[in-house]
Protein backbone atom coordinates (compact mmCIF):
# COMPACT_ATOMS: atom_id res chain seq x y z
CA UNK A 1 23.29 -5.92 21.33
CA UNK A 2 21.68 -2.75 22.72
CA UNK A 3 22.41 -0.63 19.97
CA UNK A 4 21.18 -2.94 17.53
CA UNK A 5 17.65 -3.82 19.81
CA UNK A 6 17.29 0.19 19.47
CA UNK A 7 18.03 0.35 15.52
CA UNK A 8 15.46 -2.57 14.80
CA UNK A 9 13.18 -1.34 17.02
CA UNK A 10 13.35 2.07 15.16
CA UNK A 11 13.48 0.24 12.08
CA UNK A 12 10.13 -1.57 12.24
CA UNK A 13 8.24 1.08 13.45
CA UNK A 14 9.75 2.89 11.13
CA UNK A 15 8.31 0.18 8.37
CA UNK A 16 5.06 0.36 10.28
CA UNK A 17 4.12 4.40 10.36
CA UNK A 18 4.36 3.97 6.15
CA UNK A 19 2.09 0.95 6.37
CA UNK A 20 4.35 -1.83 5.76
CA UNK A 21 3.07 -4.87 5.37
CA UNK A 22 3.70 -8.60 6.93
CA UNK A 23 6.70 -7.06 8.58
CA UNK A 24 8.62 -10.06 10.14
CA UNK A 25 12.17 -9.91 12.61
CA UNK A 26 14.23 -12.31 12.42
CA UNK A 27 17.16 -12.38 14.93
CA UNK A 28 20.45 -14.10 13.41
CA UNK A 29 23.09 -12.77 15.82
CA UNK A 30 23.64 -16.66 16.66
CA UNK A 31 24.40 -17.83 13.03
CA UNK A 32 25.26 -14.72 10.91
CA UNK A 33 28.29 -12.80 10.96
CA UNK A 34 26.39 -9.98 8.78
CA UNK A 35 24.24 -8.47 11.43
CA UNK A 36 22.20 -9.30 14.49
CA UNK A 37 18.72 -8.43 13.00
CA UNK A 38 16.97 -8.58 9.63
CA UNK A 39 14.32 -6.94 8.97
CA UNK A 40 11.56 -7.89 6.13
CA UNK A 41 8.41 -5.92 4.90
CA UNK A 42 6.05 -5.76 1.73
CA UNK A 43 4.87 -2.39 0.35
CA UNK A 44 2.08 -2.48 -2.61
CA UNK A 45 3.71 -0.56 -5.07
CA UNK A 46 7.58 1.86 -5.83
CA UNK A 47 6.27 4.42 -4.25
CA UNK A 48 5.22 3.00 -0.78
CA UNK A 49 8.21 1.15 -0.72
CA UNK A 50 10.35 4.09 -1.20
CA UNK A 51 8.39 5.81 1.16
CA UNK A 52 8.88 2.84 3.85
CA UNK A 53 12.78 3.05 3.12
CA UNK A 54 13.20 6.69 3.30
CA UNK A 55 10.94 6.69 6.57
CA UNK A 56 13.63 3.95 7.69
CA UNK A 57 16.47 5.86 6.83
CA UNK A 58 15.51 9.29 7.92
CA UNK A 59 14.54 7.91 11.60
CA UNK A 60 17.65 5.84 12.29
CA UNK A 61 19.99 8.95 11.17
CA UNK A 62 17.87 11.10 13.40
CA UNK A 63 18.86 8.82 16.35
CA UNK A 64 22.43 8.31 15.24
CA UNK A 65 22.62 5.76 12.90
CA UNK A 66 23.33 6.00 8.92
CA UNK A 67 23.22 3.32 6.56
CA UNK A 68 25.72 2.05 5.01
CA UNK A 69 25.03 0.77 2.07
CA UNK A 70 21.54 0.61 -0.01
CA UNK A 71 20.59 -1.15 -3.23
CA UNK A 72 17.39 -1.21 -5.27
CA UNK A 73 16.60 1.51 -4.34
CA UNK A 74 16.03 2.56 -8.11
CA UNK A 75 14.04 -0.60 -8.79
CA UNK A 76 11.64 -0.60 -6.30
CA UNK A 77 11.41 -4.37 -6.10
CA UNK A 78 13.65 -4.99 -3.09
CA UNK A 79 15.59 -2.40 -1.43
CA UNK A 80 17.92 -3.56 0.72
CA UNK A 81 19.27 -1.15 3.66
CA UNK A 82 22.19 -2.09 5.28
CA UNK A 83 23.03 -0.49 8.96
CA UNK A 84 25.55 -2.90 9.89
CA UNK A 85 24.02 -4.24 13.50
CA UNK A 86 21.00 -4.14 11.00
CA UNK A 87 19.95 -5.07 7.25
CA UNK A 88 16.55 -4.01 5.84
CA UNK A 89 14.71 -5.60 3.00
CA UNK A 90 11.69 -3.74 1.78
CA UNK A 91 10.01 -5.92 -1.53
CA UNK A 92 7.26 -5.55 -3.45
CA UNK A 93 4.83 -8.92 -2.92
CA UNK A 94 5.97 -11.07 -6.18
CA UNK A 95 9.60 -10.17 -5.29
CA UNK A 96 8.74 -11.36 -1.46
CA UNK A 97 8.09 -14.73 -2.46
CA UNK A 98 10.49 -15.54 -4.91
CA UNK A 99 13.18 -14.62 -2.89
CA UNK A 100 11.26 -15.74 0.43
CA UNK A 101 13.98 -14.67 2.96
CA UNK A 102 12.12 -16.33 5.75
CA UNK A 103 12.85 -19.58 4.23
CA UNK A 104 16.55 -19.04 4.08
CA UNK A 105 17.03 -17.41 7.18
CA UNK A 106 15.15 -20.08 9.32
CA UNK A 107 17.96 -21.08 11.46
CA UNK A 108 17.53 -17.23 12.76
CA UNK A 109 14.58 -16.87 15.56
CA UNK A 110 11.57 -14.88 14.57
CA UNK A 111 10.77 -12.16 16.96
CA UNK A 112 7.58 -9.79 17.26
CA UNK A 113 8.32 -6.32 18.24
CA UNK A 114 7.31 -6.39 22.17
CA UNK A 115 10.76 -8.82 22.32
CA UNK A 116 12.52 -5.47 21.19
CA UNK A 117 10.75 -2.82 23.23
């Protein structure tokens, strides 16, 4: 549970530093096999998203970590980085809502970052 405190943490500032937007944590270690954090954020357009996912990518592999699977990356629209103890969802705002991620995962608690640092 360490490992994956340190990898979200890293993660949302991460999200943060490239001016992410409404970024949200929501821990689902207790109900979800998948990981033990998700982590959502809005950019404003493909290229600050991309930006926010390379930033993401480049500072977990500095500290160890790779991903191991992406998708949408092409898109833009809702890139989803997968770390294993992690999963990152980066969407642009109309993708956001549709999908609204928050609404699915409630059963997982919400967490701000000082619960992580």
């Amino acid at each position: 549970m360490e490992q994956s405190k340190e990898m979200a943490r890293i993660a949302y500032h991460a999200l943060a530093d490239k001016k992410g937007e409404d970024i949200k944590i929501i821990d689902i270690e207790g109900i979800s096999v998948l990981a033990d954090y998700f982590l959502i954020a809005s950019g404003s357009n493909d290229s600050q998203i991309r930006a926010m996912v390379d930033n993401v990518e480049e500072e977990l592999e500095k500290a160890g970590y790779s991903v191991k699977q992406r998708e949408g990356y092409g898109t833009g629209r809702w890139v989803l980085l997968d770390f294993g103890d992690i999963i990152v969802h980066v969407f642009d705002k109309e993708n956001r809502l549709f999908y609204d991620l928050e609404r699915i995962w409630r059963d997982g608690k919400m967490i701000g970052i000082e619960a992580l640092e």
